[in-house]
C-alpha atoms as a PDB file:
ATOM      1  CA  UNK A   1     -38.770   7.138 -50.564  1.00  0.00           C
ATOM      2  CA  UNK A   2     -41.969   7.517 -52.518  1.00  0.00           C
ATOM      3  CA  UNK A   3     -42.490   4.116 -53.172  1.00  0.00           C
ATOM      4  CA  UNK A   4     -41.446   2.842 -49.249  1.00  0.00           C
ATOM      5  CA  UNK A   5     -44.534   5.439 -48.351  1.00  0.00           C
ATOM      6  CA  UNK A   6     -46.703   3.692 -50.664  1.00  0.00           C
ATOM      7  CA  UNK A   7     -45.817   0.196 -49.232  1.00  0.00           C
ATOM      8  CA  UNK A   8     -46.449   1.442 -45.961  1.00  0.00           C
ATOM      9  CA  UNK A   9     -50.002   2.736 -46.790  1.00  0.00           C
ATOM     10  CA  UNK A  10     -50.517  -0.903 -48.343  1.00  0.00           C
ATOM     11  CA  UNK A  11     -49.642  -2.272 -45.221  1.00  0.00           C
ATOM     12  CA  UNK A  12     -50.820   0.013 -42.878  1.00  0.00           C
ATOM     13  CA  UNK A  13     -54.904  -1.073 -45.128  1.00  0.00           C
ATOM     14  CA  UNK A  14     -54.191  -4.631 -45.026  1.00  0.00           C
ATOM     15  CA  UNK A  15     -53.854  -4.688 -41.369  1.00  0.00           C
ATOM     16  CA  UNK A  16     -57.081  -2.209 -40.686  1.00  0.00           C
ATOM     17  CA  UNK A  17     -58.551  -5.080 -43.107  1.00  0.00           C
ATOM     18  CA  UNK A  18     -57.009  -7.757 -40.813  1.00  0.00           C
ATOM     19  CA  UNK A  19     -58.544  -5.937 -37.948  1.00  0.00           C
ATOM     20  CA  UNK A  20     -62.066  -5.402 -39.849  1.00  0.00           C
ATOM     21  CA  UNK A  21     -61.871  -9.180 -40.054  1.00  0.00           C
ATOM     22  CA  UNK A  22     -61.139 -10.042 -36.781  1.00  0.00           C
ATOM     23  CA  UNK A  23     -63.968  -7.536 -34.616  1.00  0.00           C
ATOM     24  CA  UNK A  24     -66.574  -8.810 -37.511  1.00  0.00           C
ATOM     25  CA  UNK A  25     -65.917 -12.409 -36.131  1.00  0.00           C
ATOM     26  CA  UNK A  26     -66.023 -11.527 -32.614  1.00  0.00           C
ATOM     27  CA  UNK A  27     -69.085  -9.300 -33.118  1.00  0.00           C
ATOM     28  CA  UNK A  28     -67.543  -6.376 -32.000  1.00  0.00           C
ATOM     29  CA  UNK A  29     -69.291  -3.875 -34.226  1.00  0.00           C
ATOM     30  CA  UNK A  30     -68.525  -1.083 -31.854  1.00  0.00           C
ATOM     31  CA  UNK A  31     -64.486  -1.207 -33.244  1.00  0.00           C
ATOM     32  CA  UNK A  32     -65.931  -0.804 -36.902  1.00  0.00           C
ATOM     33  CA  UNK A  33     -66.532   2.702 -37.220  1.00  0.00           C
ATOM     34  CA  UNK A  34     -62.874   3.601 -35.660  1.00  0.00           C
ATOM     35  CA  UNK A  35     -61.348   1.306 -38.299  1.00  0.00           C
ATOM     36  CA  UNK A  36     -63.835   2.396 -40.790  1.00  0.00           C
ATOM     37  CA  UNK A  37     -62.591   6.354 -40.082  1.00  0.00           C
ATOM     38  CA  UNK A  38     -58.907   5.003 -40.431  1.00  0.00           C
ATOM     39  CA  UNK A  39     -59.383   3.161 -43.216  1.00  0.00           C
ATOM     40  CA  UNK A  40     -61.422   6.369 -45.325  1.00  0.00           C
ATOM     41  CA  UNK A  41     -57.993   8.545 -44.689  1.00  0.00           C
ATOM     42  CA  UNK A  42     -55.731   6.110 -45.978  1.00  0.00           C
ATOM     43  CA  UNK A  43     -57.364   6.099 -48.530  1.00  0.00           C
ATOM     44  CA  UNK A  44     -58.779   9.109 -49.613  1.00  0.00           C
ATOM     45  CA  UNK A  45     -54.776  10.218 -49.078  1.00  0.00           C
ATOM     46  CA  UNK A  46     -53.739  12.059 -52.607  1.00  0.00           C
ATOM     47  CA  UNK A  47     -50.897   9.541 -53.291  1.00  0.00           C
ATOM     48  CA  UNK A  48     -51.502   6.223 -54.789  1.00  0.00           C
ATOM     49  CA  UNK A  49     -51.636   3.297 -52.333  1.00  0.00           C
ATOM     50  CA  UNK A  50     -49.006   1.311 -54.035  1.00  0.00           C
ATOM     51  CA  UNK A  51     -48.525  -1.140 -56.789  1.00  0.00           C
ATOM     52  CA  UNK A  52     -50.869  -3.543 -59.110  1.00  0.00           C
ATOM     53  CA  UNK A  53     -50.566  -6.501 -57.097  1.00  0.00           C
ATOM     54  CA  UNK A  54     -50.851  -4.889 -53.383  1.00  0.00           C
ATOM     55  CA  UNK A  55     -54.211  -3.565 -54.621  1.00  0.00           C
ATOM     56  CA  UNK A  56     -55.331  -6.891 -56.036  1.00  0.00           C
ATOM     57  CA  UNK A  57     -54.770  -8.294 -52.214  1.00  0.00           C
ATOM     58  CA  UNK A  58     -56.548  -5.412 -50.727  1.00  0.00           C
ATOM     59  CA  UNK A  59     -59.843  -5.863 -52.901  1.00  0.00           C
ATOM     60  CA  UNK A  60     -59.656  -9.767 -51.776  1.00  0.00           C
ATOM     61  CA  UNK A  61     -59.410  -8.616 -48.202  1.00  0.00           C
ATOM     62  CA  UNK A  62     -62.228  -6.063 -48.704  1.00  0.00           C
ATOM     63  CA  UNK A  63     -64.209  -7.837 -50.517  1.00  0.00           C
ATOM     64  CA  UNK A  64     -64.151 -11.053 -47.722  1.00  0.00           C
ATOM     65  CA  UNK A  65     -65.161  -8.246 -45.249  1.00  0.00           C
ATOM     66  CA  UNK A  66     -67.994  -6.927 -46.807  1.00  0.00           C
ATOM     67  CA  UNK A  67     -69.067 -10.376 -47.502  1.00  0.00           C
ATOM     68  CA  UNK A  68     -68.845 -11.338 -43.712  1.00  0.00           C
ATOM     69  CA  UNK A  69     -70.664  -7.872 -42.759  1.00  0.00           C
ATOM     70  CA  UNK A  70     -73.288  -8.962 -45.063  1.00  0.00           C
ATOM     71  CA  UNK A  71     -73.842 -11.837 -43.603  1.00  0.00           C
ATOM     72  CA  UNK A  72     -73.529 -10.915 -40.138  1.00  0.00           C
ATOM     73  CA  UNK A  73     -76.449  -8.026 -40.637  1.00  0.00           C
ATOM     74  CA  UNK A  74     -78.564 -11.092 -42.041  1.00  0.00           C
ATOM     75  CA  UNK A  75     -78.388 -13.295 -39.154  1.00  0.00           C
ATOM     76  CA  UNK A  76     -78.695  -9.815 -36.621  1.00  0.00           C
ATOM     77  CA  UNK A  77     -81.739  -9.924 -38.808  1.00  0.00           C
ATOM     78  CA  UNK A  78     -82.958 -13.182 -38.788  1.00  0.00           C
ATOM     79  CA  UNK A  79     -82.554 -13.323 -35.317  1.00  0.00           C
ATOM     80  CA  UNK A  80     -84.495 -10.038 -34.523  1.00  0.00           C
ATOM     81  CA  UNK A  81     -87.191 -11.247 -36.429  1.00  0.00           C
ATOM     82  CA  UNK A  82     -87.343 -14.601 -34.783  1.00  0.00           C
ATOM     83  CA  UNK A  83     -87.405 -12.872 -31.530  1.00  0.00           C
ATOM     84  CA  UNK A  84     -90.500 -10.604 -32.758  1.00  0.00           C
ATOM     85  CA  UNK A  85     -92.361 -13.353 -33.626  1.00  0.00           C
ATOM     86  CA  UNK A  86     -91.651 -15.244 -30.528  1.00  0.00           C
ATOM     87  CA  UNK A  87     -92.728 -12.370 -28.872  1.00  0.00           C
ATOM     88  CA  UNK A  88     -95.982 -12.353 -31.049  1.00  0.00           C
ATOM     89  CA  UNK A  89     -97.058 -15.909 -30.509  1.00  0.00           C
ATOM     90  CA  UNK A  90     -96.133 -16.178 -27.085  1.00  0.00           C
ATOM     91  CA  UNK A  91     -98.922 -13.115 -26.007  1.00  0.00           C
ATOM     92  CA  UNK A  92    -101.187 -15.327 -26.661  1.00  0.00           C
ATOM     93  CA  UNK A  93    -101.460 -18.651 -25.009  1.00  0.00           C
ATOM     94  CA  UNK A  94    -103.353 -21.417 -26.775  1.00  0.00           C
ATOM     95  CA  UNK A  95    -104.455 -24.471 -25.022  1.00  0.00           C
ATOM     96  CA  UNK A  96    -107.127 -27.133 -25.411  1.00  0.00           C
ATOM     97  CA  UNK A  97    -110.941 -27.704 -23.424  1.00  0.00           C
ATOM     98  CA  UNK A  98    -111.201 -31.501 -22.327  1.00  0.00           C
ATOM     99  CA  UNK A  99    -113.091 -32.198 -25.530  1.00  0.00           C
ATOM    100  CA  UNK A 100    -110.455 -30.902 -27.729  1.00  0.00           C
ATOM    101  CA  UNK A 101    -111.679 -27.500 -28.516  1.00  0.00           C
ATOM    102  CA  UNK A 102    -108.165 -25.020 -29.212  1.00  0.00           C
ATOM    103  CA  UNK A 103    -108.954 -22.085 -26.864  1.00  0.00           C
ATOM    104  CA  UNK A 104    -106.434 -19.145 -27.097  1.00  0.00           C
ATOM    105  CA  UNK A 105    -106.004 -17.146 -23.900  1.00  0.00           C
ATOM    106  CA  UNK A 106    -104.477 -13.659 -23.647  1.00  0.00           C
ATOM    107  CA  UNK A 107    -101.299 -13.529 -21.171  1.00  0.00           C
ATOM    108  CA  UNK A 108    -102.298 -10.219 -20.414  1.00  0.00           C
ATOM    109  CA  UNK A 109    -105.494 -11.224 -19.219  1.00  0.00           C
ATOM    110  CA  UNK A 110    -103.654 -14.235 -17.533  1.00  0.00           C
ATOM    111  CA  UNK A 111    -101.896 -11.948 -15.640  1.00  0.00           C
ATOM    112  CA  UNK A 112    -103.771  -9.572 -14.631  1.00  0.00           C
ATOM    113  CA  UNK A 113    -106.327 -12.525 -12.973  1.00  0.00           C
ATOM    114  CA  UNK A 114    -103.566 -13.300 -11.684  1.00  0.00           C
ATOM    115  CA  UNK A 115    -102.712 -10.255  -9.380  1.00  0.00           C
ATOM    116  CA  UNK A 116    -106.470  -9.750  -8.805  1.00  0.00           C
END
């Protein structure tokens, strides 16, 4: 009995890791902190998850997770960044005078001439 319990708990954690895997590729962060909660009390349960080679599986599985999460916080970063400095260069607008001159306009003073 003890040891069908412990194969269950094995089971039970691979498929929250199976889950984990599936809402990091379809960027559904929002289902991470449920499976997160589930996965902290099978865990912290007092009995031992199961045998060598079910744990072995479980670290691989974890491990690919956290190395996906990684990842995906990178490129959420990347991209915010991008988007900041997008957002940066584009407040200013820079064009050239007839003779060549670079002239760099404000687009809140384009806009406000604008409405005037």
């Amino acid at each position: 009995m003890q040891l069908f319990r412990r194969r269950d708990k094995c089971m039970i954690l691979e498929d929250i890791l199976i889950k984990e895997r599936t809402a990091i590729l379809n960027g559904n962060f929002g289902a991470l902190s449920k499976l997160m909660t589930e996965k902290e009390h099978l865990t912290n349960a007092s009995e031992s998850i199961g045998p060598y080679g079910n744990l072995v599986r479980l670290k691989q599985l974890a491990a690919r997770n956290q190395a996906m999460l990684l990842a995906a916080s990178e490129g959420i970063r990347a991209v915010t960044n991008l988007l900041d400095q997008r957002n940066k260069s584009s407040a200013d607008l820079q064009t050239y005078s007839e003779s060549g001159e670079r002239r760099i306009r404000d687009s809140c003073q384009n806009n406000m001439a604008r409405r005037v």
